[in-house]
Protein backbone atom coordinates (compact mmCIF):
# COMPACT_ATOMS: atom_id res chain seq x y z
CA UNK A 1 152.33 102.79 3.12
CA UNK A 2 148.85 101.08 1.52
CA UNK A 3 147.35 98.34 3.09
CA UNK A 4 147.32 94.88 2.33
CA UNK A 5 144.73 93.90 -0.57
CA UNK A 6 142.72 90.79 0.41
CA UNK A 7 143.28 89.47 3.77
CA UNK A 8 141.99 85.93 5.03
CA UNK A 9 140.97 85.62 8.61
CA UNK A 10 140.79 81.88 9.72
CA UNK A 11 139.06 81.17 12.64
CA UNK A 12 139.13 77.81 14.75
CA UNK A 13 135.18 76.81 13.86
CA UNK A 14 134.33 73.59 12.71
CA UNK A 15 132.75 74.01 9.39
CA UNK A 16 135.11 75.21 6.72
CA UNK A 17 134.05 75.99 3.05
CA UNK A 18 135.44 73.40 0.17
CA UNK A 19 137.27 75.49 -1.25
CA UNK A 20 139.57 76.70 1.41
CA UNK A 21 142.76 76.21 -0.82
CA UNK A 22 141.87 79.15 -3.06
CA UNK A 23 141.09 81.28 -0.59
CA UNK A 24 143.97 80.74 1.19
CA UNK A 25 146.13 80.90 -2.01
CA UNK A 26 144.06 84.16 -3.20
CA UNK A 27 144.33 85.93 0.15
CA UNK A 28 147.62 88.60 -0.03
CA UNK A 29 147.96 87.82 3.95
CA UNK A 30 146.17 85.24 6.24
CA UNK A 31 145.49 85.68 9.58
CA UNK A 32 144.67 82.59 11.70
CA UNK A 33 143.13 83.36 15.09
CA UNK A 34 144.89 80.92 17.52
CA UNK A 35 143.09 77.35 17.16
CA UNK A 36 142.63 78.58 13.36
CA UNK A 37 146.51 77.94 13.14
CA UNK A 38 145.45 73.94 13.34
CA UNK A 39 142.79 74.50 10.67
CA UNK A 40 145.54 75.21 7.90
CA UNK A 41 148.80 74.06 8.52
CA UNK A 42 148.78 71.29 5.41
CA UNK A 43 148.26 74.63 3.44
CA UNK A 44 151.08 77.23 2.01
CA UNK A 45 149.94 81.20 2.69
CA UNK A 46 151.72 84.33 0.99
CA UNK A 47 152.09 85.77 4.57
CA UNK A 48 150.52 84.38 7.81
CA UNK A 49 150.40 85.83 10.94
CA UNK A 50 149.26 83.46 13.67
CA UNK A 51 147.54 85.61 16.75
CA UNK A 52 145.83 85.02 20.20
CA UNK A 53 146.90 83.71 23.49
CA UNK A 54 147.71 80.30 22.44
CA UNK A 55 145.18 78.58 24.64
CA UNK A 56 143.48 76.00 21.50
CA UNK A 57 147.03 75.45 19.45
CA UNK A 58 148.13 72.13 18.86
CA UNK A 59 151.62 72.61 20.64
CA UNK A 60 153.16 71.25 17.99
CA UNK A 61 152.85 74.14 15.40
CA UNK A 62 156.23 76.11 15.39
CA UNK A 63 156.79 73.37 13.28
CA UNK A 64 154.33 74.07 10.51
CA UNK A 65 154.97 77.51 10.58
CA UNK A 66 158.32 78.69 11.32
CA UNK A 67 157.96 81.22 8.39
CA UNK A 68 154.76 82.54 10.46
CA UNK A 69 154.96 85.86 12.46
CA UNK A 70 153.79 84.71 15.81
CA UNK A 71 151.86 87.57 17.98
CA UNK A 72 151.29 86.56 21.45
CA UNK A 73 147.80 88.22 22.79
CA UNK A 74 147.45 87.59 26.25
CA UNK A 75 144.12 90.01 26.78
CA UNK A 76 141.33 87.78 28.25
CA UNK A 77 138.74 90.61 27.84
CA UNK A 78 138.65 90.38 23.92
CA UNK A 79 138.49 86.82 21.77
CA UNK A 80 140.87 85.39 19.46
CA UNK A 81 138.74 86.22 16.74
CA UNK A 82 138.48 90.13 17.84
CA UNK A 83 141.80 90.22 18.40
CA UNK A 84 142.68 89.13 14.91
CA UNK A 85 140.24 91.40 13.65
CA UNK A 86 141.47 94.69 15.20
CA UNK A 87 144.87 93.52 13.89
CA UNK A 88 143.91 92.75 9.99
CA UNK A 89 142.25 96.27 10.35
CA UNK A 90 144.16 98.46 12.35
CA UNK A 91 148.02 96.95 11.70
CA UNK A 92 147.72 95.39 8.13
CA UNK A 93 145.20 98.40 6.93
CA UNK A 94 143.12 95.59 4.98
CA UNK A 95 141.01 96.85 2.16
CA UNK A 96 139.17 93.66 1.97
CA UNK A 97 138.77 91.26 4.22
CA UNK A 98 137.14 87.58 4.19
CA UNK A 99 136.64 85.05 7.38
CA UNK A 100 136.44 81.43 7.24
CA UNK A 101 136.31 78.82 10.10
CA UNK A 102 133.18 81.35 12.04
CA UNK A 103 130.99 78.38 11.76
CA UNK A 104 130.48 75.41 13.75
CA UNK A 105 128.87 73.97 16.66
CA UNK A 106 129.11 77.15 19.05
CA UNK A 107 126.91 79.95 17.43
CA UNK A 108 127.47 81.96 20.21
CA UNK A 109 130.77 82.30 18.79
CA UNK A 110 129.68 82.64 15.24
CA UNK A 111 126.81 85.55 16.35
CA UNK A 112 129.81 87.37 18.55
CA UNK A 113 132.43 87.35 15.28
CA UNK A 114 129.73 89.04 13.58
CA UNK A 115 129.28 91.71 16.26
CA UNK A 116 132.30 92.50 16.21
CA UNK A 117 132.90 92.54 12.76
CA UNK A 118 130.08 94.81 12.66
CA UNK A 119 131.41 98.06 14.72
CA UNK A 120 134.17 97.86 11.70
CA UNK A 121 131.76 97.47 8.70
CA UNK A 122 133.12 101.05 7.72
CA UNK A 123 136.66 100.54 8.07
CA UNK A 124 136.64 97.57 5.21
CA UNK A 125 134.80 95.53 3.36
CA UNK A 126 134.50 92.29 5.85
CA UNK A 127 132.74 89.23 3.98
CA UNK A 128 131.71 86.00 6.18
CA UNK A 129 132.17 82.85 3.89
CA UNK A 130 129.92 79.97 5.03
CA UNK A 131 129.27 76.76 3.88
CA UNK A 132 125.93 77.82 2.43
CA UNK A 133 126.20 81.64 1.81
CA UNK A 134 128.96 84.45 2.49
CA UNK A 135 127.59 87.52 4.49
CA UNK A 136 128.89 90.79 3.16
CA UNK A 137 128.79 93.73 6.09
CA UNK A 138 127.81 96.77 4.98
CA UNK A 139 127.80 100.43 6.82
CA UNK A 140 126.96 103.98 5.30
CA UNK A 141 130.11 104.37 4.30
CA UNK A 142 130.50 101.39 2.46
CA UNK A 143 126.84 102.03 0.69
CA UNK A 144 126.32 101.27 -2.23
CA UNK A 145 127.72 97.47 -2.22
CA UNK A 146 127.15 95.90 -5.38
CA UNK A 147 127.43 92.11 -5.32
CA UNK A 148 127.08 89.45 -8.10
CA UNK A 149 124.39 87.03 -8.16
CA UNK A 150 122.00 84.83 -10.83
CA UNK A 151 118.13 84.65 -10.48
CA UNK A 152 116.90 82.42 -7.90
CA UNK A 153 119.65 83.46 -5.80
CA UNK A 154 118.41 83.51 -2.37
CA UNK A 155 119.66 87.24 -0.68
CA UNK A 156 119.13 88.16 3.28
CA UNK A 157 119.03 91.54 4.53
CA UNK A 158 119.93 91.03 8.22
CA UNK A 159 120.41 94.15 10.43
CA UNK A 160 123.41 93.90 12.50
CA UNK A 161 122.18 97.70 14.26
CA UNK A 162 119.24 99.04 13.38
CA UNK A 163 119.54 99.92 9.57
CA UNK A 164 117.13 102.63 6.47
CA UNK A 165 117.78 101.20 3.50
CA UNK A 166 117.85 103.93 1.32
CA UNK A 167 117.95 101.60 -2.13
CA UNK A 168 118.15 98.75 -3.37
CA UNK A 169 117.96 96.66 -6.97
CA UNK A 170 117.70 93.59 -7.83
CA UNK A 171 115.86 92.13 -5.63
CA UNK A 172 112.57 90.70 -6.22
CA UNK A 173 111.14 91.99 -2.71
CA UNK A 174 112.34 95.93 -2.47
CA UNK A 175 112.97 96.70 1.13
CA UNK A 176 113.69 100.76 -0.04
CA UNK A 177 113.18 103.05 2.66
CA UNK A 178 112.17 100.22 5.36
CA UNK A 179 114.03 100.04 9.11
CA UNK A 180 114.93 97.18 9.46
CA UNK A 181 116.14 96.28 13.06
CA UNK A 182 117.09 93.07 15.80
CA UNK A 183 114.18 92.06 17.28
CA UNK A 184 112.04 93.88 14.29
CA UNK A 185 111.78 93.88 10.95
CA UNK A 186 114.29 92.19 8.69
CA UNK A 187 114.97 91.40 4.97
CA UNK A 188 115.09 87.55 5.48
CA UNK A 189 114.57 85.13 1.93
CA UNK A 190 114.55 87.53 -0.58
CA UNK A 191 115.52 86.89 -4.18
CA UNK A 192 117.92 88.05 -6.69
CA UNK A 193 116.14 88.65 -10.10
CA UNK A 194 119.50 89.08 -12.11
CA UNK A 195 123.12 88.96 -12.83
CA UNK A 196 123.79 91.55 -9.66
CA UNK A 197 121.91 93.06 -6.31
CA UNK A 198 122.67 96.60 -4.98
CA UNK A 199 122.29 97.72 -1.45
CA UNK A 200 122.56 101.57 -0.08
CA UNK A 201 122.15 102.38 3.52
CA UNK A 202 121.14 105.65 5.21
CA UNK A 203 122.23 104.35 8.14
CA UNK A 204 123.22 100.94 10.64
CA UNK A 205 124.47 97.86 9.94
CA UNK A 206 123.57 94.92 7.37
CA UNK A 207 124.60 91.63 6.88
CA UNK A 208 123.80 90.92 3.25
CA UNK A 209 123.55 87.12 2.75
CA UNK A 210 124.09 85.94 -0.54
CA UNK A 211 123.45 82.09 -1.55
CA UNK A 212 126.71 80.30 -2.38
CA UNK A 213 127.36 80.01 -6.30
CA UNK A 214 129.70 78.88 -8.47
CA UNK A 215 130.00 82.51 -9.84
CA UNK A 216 129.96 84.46 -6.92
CA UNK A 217 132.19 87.51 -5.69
CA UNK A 218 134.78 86.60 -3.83
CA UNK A 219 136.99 89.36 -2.16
């Protein structure tokens, strides 16, 4: 049975992008990580699945979403948001996913989604949508990710594990064969010099942060 096509994680941050209605309305399945349920109840989803133990949800939200398959998570020894995760991978099979809602006032929270996200950067293609740039994970085995861009575009190459870049184009700084690594070296304010920027890995993690654009990829 194939997976689901685009699915929409919505997590219960404070920041969400202005366009949250046509991602929600794009996305084949959303998944809202408990608190995330209050985030988008004035909107209408394909399929939702609301998931977590319940401990941020406005009591209130049977209400909004009676259609909603509810999954109680009681397991204090993962978060909402990695519960939600492992279930948009593992039970709906996603082929791509996109999170919303990471960002807000906690970063602790926002650097832990993207942890976790990161030990499944093979599995799909997870994309972090902030207000100012969406962060496309990438792992060997989803090398080479092309993603669209203009010149001027500003492009981060953030290791999530310690990461060779075995190509890239472009970009106007080429990080090619460099390790980049936490604590080390990293691909920080680089710059798109056309229409698209290509990343391969040898191996590790990277968060690829592309500058928010009118024309930019979106699933």
């Amino acid at each position: 049975m194939p997976g689901v096509e685009r699915a929409l994680i919505v997590a219960s941050g404070t920041r969400l992008p202005h366009d949250l209605p046509r991602w929600i309305s794009e996305a084949s399945h959303v998944v809202a990580a408990d608190g995330g349920a209050n985030l988008i109840r004035d909107f209408q989803a394909a399929a939702l699945t609301i998931l977590g133990d319940f401990d941020s949800i406005d009591p209130s939200f049977r209400e909004y979403f009676a259609h909603a398959a509810v999954l109680h998570r009681e397991d204090q020894e993962s978060t909402d948001f990695q519960k939600a995760l492992q279930y948009t991978v593992q039970d709906l099979r996603a082929e791509s996913i996109s999170v919303v809602a990471s960002e807000g006032d906690l970063l602790d929270h926002t650097l832990s989604a993207l942890s976790s996200a990161s030990a499944l950067a093979d599995e799909a293609r997870i994309r972090f949508v902030f207000e100012r740039s969406i962060a496309t994970l990438v792992g060997p085995s989803r090398s080479p990710v092309q993603l669209r861009t203009r010149p001027g575009i500003r492009v981060s190459l953030i290791p999530l594990a310690a990461a060779v870049v075995a190509e890239t184009s472009g970009l106007k700084y080429s990080p090619s064969g460099l390790q980049l690594a936490i604590g080390g070296r990293d691909g920080v304010s680089n710059e798109a010099v056309g229409d698209s920027v290509m990343v391969a890995l040898e191996s590790g993690v990277l968060a690829v942060f592309t500058e928010r654009w009118e024309g930019e990829d979106r699933w």
